[in-house]
N, C-alpha and C. Protein backbone atom coordinates (compact mmCIF):
# COMPACT_ATOMS: atom_id res chain seq x y z
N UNK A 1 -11.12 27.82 -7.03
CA UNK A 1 -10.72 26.85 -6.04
C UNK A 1 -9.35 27.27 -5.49
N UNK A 2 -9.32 26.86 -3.92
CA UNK A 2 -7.86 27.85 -3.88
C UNK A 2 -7.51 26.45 -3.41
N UNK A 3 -5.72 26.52 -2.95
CA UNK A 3 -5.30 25.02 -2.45
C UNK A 3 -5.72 24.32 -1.28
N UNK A 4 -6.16 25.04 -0.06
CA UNK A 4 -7.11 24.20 0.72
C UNK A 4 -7.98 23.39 0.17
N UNK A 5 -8.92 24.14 -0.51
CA UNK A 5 -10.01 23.38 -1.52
C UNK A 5 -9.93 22.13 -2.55
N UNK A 6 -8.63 22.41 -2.85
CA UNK A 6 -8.01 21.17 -4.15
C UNK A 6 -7.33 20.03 -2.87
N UNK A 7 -7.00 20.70 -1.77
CA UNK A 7 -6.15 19.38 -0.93
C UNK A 7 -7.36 18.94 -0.05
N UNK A 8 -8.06 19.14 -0.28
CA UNK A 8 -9.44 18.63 0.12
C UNK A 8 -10.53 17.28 -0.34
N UNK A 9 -10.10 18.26 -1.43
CA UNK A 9 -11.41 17.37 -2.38
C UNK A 9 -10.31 16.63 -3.09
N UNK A 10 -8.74 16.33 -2.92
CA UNK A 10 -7.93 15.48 -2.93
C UNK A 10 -7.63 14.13 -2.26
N UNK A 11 -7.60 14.59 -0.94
CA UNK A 11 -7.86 13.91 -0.10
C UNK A 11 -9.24 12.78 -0.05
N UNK A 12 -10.30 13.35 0.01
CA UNK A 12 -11.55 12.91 -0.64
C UNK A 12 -11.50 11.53 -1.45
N UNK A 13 -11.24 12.09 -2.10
CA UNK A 13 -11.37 11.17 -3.56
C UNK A 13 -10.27 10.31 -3.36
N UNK A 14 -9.39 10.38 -2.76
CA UNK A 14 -8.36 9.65 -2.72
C UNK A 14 -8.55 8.65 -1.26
N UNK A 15 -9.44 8.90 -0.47
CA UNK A 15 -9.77 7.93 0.63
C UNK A 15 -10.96 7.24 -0.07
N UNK A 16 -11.67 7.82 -0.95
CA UNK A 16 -13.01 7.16 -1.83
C UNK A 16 -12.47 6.11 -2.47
N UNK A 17 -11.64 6.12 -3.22
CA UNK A 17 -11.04 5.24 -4.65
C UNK A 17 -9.73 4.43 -3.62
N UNK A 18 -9.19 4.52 -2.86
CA UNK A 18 -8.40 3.93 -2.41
C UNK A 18 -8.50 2.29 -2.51
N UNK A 19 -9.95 2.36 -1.61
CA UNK A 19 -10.45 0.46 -1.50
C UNK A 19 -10.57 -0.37 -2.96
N UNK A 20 -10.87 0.86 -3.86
CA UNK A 20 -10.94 0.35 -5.27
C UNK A 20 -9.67 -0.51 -5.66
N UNK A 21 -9.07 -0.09 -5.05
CA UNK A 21 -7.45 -0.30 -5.85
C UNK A 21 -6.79 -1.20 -4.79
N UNK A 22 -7.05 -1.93 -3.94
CA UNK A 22 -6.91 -2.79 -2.84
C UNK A 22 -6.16 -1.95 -1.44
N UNK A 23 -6.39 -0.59 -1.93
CA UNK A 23 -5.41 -0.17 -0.53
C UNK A 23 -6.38 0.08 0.73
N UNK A 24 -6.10 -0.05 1.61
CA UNK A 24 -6.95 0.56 2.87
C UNK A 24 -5.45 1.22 3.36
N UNK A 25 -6.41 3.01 3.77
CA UNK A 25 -5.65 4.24 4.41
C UNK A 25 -5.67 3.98 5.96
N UNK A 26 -4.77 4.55 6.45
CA UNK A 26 -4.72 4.68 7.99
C UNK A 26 -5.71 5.18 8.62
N UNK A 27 -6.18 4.26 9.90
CA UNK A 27 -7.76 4.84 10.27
C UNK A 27 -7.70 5.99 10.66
N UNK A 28 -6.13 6.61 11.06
CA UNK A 28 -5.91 8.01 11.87
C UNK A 28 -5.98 9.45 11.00
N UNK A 29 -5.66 8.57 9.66
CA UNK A 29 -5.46 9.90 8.48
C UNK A 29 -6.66 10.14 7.67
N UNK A 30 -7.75 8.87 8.15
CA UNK A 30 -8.78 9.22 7.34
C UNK A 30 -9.65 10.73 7.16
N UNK A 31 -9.77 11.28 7.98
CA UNK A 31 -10.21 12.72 7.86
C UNK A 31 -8.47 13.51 7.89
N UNK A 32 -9.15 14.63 6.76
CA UNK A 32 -8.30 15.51 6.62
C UNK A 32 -8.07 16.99 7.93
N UNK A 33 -6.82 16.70 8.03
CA UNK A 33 -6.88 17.81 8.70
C UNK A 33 -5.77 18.83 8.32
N UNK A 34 -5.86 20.33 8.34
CA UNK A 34 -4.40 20.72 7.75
C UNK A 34 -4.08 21.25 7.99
N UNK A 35 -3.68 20.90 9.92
CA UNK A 35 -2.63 21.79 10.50
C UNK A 35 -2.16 20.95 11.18
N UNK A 36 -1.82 19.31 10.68
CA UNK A 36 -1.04 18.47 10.68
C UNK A 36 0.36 18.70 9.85
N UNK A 37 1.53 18.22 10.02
CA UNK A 37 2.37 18.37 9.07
C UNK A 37 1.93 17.95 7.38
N UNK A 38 1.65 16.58 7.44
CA UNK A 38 1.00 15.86 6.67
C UNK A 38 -0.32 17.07 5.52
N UNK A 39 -0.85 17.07 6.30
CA UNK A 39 -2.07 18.39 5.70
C UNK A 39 -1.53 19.67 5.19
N UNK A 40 -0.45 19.86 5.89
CA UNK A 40 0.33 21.53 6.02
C UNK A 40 1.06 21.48 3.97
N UNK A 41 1.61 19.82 4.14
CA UNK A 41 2.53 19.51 2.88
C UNK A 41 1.56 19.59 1.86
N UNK A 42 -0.11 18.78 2.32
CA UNK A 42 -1.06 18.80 0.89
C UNK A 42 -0.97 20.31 0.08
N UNK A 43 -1.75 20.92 1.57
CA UNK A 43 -1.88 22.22 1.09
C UNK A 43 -0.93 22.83 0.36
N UNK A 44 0.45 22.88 0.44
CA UNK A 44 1.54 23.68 -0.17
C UNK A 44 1.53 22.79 -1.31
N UNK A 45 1.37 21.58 -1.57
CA UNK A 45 1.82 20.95 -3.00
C UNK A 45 0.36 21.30 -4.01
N UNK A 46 -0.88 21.36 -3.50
CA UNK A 46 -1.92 22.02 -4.09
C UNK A 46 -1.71 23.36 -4.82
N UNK A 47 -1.45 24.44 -4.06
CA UNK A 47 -1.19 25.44 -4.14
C UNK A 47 -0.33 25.74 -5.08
N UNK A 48 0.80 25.28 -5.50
CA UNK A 48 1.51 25.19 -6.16
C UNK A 48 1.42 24.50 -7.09
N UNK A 49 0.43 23.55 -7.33
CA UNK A 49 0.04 22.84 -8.46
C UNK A 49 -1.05 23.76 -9.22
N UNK A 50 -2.09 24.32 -8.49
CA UNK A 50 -2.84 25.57 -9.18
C UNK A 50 -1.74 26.63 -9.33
N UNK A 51 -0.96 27.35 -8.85
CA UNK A 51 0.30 28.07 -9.33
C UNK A 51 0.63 27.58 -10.62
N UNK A 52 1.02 26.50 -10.78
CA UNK A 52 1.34 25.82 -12.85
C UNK A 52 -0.09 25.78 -13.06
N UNK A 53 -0.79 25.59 -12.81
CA UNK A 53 -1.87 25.26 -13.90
C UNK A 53 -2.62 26.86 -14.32
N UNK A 54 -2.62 27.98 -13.54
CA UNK A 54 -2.63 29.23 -13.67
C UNK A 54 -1.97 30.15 -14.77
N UNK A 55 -0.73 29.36 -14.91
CA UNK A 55 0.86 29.78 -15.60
C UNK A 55 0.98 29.09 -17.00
N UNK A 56 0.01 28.37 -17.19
CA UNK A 56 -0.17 27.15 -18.32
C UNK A 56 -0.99 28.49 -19.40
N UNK A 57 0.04 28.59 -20.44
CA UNK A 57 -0.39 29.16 -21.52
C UNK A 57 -1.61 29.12 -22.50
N UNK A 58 -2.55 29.78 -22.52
CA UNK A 58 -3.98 29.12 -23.69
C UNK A 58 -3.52 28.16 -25.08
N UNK A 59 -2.18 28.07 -25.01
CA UNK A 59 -1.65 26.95 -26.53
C UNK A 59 -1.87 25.83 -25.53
N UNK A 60 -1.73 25.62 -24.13
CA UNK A 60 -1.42 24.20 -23.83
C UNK A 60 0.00 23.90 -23.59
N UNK A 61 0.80 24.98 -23.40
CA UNK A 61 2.12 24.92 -23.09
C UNK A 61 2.25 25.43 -21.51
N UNK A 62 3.02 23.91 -21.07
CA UNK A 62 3.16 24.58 -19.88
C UNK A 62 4.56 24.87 -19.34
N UNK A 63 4.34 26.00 -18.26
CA UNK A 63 6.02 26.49 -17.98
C UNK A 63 6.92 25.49 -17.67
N UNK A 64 7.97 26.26 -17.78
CA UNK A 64 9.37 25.06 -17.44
C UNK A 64 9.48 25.06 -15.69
N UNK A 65 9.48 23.67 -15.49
CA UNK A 65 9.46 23.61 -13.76
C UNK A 65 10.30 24.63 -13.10
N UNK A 66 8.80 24.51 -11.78
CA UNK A 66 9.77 25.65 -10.70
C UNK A 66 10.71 24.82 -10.12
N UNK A 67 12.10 25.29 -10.11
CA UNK A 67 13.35 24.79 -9.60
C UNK A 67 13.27 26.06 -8.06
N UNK A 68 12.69 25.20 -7.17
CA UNK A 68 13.02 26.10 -6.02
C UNK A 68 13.10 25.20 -5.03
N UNK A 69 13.62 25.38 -3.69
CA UNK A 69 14.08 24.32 -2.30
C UNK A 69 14.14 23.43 -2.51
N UNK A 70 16.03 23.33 -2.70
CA UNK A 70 16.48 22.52 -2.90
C UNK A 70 16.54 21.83 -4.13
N UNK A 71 16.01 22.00 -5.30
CA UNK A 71 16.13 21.40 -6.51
C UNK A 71 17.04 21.67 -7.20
């Protein structure tokens, strides 16, 4: 799965389960798109979330946070 794919099927599930939980999403954001700013951010925070989970040791240890822009 690369991070398009995870900010996808993120998105997804997260407009699915939303009503569960009393929220209703913006009718404008309901489809994903990701060459919105909004979409542009999923994708990079995906990506980088498979980046740690890649980096996550077979003990179950995972690395010490990336400290990068601005942190």
């Amino acid at each position: 799965m690369n991070a398009l794919e995870l900010a996808i099927l993120f998105h997804e599930t997260y407009e699915r389960l939303a009503p569960k939980f009393g929220y209703e999403t913006r009718t404008e954001t309901r489809k994903f798109d990701p060459t919105t700013p909004n979409g542009r951010l999923m994708v990079s925070v995906c990506g980088e979330i498979l980046s740690t989970l890649a980096a996550t040791d077979t003990t179950g240890h995972e690395p010490r946070p990336n400290r990068r822009e601005g942190a």
